[in-house]
Protein backbone atom coordinates (compact mmCIF):
# COMPACT_ATOMS: atom_id res chain seq x y z
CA UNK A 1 164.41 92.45 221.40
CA UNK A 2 165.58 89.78 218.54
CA UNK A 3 168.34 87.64 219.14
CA UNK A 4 170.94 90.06 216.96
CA UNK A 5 170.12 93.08 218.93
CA UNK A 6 170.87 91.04 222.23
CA UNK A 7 174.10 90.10 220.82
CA UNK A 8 175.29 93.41 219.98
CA UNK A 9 174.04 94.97 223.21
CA UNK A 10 176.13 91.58 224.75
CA UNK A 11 178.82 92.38 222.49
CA UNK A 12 179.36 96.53 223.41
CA UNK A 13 179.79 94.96 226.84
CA UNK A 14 182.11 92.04 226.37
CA UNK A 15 184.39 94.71 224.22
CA UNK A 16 184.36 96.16 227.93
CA UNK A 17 185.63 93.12 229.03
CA UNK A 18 188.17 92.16 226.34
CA UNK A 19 189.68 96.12 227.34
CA UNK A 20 190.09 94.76 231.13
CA UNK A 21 191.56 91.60 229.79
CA UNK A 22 193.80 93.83 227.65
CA UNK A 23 195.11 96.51 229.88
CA UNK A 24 195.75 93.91 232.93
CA UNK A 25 198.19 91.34 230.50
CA UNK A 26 199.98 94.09 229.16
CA UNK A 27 200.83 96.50 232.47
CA UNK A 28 200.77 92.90 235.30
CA UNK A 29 202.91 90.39 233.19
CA UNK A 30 205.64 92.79 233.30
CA UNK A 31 204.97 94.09 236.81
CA UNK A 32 204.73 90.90 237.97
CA UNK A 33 209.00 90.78 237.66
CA UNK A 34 210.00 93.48 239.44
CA UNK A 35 208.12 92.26 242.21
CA UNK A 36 209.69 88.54 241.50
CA UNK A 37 213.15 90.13 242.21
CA UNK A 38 211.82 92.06 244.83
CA UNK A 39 211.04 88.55 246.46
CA UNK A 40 214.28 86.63 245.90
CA UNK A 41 216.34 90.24 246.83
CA UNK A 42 219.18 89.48 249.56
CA UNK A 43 218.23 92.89 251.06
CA UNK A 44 215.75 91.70 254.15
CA UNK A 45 213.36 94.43 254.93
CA UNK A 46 212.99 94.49 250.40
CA UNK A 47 211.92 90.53 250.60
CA UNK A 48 209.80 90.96 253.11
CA UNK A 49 207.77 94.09 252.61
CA UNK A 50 207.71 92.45 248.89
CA UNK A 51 206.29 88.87 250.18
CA UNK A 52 204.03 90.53 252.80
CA UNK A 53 202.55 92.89 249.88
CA UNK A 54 202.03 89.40 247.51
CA UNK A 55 200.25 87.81 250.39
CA UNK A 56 198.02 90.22 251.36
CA UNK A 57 196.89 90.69 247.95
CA UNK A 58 196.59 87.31 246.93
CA UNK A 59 194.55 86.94 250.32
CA UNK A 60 192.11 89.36 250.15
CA UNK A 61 189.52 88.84 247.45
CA UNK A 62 189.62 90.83 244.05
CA UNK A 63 186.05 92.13 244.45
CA UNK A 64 187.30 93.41 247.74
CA UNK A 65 190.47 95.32 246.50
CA UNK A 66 188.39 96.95 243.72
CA UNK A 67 186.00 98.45 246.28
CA UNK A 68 189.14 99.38 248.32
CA UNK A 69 190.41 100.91 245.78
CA UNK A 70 187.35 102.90 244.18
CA UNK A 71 186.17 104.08 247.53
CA UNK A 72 188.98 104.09 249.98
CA UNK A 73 190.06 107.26 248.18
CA UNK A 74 186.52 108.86 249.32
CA UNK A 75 186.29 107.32 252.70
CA UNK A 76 189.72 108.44 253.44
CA UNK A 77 190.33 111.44 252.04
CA UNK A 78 186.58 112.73 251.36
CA UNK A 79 187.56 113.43 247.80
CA UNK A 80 185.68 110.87 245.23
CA UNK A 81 188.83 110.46 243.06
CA UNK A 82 187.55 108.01 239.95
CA UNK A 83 183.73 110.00 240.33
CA UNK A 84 185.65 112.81 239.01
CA UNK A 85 187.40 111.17 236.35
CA UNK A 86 183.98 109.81 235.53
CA UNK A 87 182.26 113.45 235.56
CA UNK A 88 185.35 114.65 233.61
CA UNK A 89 185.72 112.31 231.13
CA UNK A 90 182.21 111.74 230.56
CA UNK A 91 181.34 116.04 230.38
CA UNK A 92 184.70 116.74 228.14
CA UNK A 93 185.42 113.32 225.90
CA UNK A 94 181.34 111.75 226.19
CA UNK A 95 182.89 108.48 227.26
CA UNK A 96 180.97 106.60 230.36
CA UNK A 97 182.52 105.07 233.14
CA UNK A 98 185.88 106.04 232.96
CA UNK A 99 186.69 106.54 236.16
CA UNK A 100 185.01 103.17 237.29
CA UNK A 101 187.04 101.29 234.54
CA UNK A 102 190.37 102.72 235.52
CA UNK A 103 189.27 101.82 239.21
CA UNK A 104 188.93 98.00 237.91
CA UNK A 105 192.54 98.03 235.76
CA UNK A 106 194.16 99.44 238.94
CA UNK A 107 193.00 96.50 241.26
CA UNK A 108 193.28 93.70 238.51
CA UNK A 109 196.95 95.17 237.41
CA UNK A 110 198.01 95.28 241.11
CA UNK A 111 196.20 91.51 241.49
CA UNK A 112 197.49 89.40 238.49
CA UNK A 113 200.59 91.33 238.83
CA UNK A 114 201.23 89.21 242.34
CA UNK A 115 200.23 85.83 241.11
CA UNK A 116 202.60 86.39 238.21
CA UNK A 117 205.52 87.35 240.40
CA UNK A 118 204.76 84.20 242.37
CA UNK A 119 204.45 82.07 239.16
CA UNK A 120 208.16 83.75 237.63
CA UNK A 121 209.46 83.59 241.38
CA UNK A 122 209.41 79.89 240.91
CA UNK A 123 210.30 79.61 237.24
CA UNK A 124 213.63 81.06 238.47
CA UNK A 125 214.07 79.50 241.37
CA UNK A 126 213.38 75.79 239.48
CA UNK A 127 217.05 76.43 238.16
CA UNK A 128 219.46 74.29 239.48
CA UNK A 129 222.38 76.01 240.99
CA UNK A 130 224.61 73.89 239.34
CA UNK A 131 223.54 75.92 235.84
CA UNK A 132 224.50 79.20 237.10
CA UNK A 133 228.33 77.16 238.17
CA UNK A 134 228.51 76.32 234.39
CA UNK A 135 227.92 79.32 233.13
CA UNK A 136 230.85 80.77 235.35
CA UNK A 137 233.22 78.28 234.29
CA UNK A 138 232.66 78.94 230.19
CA UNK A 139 233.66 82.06 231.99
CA UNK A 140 229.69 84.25 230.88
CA UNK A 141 229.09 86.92 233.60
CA UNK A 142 225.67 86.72 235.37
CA UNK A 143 223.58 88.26 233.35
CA UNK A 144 224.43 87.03 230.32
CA UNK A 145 224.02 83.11 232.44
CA UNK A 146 220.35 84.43 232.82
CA UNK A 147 219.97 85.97 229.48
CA UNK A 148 221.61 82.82 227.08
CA UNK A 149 220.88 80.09 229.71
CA UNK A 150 218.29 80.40 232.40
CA UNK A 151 215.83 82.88 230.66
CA UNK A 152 214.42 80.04 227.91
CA UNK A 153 213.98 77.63 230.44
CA UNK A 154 212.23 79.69 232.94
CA UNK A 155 209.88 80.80 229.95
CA UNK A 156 209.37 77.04 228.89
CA UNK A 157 208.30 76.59 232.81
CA UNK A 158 206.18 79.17 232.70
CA UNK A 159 204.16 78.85 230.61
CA UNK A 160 201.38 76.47 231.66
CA UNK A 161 200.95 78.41 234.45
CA UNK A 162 201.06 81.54 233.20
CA UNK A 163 198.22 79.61 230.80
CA UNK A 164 195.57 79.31 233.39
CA UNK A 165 195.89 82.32 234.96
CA UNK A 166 195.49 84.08 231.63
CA UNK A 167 192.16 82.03 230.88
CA UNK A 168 191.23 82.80 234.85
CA UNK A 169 191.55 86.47 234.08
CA UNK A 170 189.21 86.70 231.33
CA UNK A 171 186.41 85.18 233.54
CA UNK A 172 187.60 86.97 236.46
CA UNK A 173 186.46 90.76 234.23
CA UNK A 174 183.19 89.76 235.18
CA UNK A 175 183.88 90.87 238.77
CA UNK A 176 183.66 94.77 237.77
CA UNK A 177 179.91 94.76 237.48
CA UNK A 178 180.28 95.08 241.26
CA UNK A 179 181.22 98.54 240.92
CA UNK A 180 178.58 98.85 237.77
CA UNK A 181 181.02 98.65 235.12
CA UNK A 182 179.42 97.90 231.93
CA UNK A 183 180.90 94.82 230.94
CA UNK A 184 179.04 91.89 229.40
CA UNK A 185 177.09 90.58 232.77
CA UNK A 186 176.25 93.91 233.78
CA UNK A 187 175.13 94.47 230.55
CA UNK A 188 173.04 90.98 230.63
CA UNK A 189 171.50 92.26 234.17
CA UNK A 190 170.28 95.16 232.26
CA UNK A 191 168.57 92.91 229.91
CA UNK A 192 166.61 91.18 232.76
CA UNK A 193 165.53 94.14 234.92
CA UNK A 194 164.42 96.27 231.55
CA UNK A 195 163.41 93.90 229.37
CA UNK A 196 162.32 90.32 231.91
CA UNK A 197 165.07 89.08 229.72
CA UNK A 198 166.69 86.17 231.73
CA UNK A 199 168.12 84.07 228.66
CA UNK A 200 170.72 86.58 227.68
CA UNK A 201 172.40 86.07 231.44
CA UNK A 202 173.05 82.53 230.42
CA UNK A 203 173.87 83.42 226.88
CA UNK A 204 177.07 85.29 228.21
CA UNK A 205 178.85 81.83 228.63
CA UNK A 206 178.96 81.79 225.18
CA UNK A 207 181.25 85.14 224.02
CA UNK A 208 183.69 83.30 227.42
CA UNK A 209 183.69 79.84 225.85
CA UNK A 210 184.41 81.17 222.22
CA UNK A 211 187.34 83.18 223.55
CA UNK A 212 188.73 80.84 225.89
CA UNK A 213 188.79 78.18 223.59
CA UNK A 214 190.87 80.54 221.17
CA UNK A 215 193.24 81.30 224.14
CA UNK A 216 194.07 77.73 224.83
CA UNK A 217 194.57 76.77 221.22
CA UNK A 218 197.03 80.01 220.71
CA UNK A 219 198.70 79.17 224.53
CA UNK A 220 198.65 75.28 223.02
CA UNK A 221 200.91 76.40 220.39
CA UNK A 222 203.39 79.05 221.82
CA UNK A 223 203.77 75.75 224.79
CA UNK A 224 204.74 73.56 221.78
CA UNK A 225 207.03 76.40 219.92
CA UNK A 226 208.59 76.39 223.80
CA UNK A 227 208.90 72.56 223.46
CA UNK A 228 213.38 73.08 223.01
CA UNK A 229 214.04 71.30 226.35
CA UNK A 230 212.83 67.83 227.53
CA UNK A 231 213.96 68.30 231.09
């Protein structure tokens, strides 16, 4: 194969990737508050079936929870749930791996949407109380305190944070080859046990290094757009 038909068999699968990428941001960043306020609730048995959840998923390895999740449903309940959606999907719409791919959102939603409850968790609670007795004295009620006066500086805070794990994610796709998902390393394997193609394994790194570097030059700038307190 020439080096252009590499790329664009590397490319079909890093397109894969970019759709995990996607699909996680988008449905975890805002899951990830809910659970935040789940975690600071004054109802007990809420904060702690809410911090027990966090933990166990930020303890148990992602490769782990996306087998749990793809096969537990067989194993359980002897009824292959995503190898249906993949027999569906593929027999009605022609599109491969469905139910595979929706097996890897699941677990990677449910995953980043943890660390990002932990990350906003601490965002809010970085607020001095003393804010919050301001706010009640210019006589604002509490959620207009959050809304005009905590909100931007819990964004500005984080940030950075919210930065790496963002950049973490996109290297962290690579994990649904396990469950042969057709992203760009799977795709790369392909190359090596069809073609004795080993080169294109190690020419993956590139399609990450282009994109991260994009990431942290937009994440660079929305930090310095952020830049309205010097606290």
């Amino acid at each position: 194969m020439s080096f252009l038909e590499v790329t664009s068999f590397l490319w079909d699968g890093f397109m894969v990737s970019l759709l995990i990428f996607a699909v996680t941001l988008l449905c975890g960043a805002p899951l990830g508050l809910p659970i935040a306020f789940c975690s600071m609730s004054r109802w007990k048995p809420l904060k702690v079936i809410s911090k027990i959840f966090v933990w166990i998923v930020r303890g148990v390895p992602l490769m782990l929870q996306i087998f749990i999740i793809y096969y537990v449903p067989g194993l359980l309940f002897d009824f292959p749930l995503f190898s249906h959606v993949d027999r569906y999907v593929s027999i009605n719409f022609g599109i491969a791996d469905a139910g595979r791919i929706l097996a890897v959102l699941i677990a990677f939603t449910i995953n980043y949407a943890c660390y990002f409850s932990e990350i906003y968790r601490g965002g809010i609670e970085s607020i001095s109380k003393g804010q919050y007795e301001a706010g009640y004295v210019l006589g604002l009620t509490k959620s207009q305190i959050f809304k005009k006066i905590i909100l931007k500086q819990v964004i500005k805070r984080i940030v950075p944070p919210m930065s790496n794990e963002i950049i973490t994610l996109i290297k962290d796709t690579a994990l649904a080859n396990c469950i042969m998902v057709c992203e760009i390393i799977k795709q790369a394997k392909e190359l090596a046990a069809t073609k004795a193609l080993i080169w294109p394994l190690f020419f993956t790194g590139v399609f990450y290094l282009i994109f991260v570097g994009l990431l942290t030059i937009i994440l660079g700038r929305v930090e310095k757009k952020l830049d309205y307190f010097k606290s």
